[in-house]
Protein backbone atom coordinates (compact mmCIF):
# COMPACT_ATOMS: atom_id res chain seq x y z
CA UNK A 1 70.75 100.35 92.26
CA UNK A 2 72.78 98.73 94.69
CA UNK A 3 72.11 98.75 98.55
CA UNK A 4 75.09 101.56 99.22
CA UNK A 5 73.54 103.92 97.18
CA UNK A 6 69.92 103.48 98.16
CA UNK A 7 71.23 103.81 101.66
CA UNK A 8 72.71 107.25 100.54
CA UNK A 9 70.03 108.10 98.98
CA UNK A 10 67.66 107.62 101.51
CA UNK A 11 69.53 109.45 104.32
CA UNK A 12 69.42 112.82 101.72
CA UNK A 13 65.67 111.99 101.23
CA UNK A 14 65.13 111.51 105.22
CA UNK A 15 66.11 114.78 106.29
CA UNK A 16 63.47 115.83 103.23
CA UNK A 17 60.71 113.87 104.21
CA UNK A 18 60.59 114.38 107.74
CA UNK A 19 60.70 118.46 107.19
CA UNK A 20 58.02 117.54 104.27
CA UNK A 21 53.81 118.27 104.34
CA UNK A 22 51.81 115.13 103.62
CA UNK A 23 51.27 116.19 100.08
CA UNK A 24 55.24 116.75 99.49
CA UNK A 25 55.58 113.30 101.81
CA UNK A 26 53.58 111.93 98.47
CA UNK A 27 55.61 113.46 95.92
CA UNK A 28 58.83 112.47 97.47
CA UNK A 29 57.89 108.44 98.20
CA UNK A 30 56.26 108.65 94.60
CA UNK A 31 60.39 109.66 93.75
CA UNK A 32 62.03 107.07 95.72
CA UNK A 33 59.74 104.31 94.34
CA UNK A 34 60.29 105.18 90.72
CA UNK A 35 64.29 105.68 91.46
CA UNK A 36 64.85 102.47 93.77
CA UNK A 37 62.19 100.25 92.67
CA UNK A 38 61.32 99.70 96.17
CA UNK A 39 57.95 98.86 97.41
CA UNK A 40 56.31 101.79 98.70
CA UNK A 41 55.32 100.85 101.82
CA UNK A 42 59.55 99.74 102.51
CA UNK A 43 60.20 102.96 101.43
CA UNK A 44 58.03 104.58 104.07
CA UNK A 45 59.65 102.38 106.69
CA UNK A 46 63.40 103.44 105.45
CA UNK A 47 62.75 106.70 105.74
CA UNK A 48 61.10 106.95 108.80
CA UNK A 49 63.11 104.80 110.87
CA UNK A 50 66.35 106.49 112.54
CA UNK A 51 69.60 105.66 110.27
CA UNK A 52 71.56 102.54 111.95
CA UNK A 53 75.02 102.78 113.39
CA UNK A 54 77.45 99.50 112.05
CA UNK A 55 79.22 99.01 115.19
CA UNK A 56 81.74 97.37 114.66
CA UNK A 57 82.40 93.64 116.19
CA UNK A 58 85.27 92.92 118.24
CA UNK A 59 87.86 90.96 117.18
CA UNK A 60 88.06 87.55 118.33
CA UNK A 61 90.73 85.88 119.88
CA UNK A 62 94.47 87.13 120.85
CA UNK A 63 95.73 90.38 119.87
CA UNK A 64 97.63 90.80 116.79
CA UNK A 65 101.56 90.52 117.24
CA UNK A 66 101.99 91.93 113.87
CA UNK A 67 101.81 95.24 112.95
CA UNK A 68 102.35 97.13 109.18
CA UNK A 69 105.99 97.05 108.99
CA UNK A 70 106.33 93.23 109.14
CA UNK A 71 103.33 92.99 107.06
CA UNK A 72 105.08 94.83 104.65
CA UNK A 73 108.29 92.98 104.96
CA UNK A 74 106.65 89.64 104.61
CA UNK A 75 105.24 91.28 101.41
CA UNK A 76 108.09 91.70 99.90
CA UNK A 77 110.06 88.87 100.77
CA UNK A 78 106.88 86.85 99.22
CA UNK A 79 107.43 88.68 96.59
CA UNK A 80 111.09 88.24 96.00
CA UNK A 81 110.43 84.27 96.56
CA UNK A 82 108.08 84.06 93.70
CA UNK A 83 104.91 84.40 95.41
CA UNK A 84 105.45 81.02 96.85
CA UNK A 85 103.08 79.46 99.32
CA UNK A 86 103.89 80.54 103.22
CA UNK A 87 104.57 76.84 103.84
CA UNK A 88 107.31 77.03 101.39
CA UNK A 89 108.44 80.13 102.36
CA UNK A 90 109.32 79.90 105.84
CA UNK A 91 112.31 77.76 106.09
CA UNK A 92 113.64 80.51 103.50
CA UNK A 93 112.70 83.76 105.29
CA UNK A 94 116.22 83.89 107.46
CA UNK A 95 118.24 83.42 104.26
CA UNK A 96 116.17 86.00 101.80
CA UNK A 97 116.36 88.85 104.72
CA UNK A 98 120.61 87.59 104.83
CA UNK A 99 120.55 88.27 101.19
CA UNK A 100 118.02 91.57 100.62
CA UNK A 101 119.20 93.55 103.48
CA UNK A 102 122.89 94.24 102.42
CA UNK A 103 121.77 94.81 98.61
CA UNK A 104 118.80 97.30 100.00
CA UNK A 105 115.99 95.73 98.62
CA UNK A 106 114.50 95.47 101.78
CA UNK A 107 114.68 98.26 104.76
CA UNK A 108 113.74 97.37 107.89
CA UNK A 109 114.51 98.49 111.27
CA UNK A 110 116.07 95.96 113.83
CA UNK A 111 113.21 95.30 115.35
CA UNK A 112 110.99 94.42 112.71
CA UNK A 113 114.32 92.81 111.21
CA UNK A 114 113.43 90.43 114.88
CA UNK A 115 110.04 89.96 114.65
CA UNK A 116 110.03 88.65 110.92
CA UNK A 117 112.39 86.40 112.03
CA UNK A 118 110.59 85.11 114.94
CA UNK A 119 107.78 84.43 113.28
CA UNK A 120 109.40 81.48 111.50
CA UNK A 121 106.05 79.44 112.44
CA UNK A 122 104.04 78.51 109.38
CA UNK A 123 100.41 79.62 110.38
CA UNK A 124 102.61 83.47 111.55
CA UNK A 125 104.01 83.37 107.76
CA UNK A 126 100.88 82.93 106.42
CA UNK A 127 99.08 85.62 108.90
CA UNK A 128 100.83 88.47 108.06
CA UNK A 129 101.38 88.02 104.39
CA UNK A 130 97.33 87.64 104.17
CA UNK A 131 97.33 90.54 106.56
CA UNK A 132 99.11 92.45 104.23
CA UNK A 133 97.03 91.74 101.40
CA UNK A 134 93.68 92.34 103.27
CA UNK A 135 93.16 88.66 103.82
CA UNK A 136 93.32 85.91 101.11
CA UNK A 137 90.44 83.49 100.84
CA UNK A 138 90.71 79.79 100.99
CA UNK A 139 92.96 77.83 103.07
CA UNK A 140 95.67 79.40 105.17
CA UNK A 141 98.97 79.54 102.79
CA UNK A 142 97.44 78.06 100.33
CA UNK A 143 97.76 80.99 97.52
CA UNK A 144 99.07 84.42 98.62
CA UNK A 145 97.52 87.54 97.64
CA UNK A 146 96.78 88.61 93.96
């Protein structure tokens, strides 16, 4: 069982147990320890303990410059360069978005049409096409996304 489901499974048990009678308290750890495995003592703790919130941790450093529509763009001029690293793609990006904006491979309004073309800088070619792709491991611009 893998921690998201015994996480699931333990807030539907909570709201049991805590309405429960010590005898059904039994029944229902006697349950959980023959479903999760758990120890039965850790699963008296999770369900008596109040559920945790995952806050979420802000991000570090400068806000992003990039939004969706120039992560998409840079998507697809990766793709139409062969899925070539973003330090061989940069010097390129003017001359694909010459060449796949008059044939309509690529639609862009003229201000994304600006901003890819701004970001000309290798480590901004490599943020948004791993921003696109949800972030590729390894080194920046190594290997784009799969």
């Amino acid at each position: 069982m893998t921690r998201a489901s015994v996480r699931e499974y333990a807030a539907v048990q909570r709201e049991r147990y805590q309405q429960a009678s010590r005898a059904d308290k039994h029944r229902l750890l006697d349950e959980m320890v023959a479903v999760t495995g758990m120890h039965r003592k850790a699963a008296i703790r999770l369900l008596r303990r109040v559920p945790r919130t995952v806050p979420t941790p802000p991000r570090d450093g400068r806000p992003r410059r990039y939004g969706a529509p120039v992560a998409a763009a840079a998507e697809v001029l990766w793709q139409a360069s062969g899925r070539i690293g973003a330090h061989r793609l940069h010097p390129f990006v003017p001359e694909l978005l010459d060449r796949l904006l008059p044939c309509g491979e690529l639609t862009i309004t003229p201000a994304v049409n600006t901003l890819v073309r701004q970001g000309t800088s290798f480590a901004s070619v490599a943020g948004v096409k791993n921003e696109s792709s949800g972030g590729a491991g390894g080194p920046r611009g190594a290997e784009g996304p799969s």
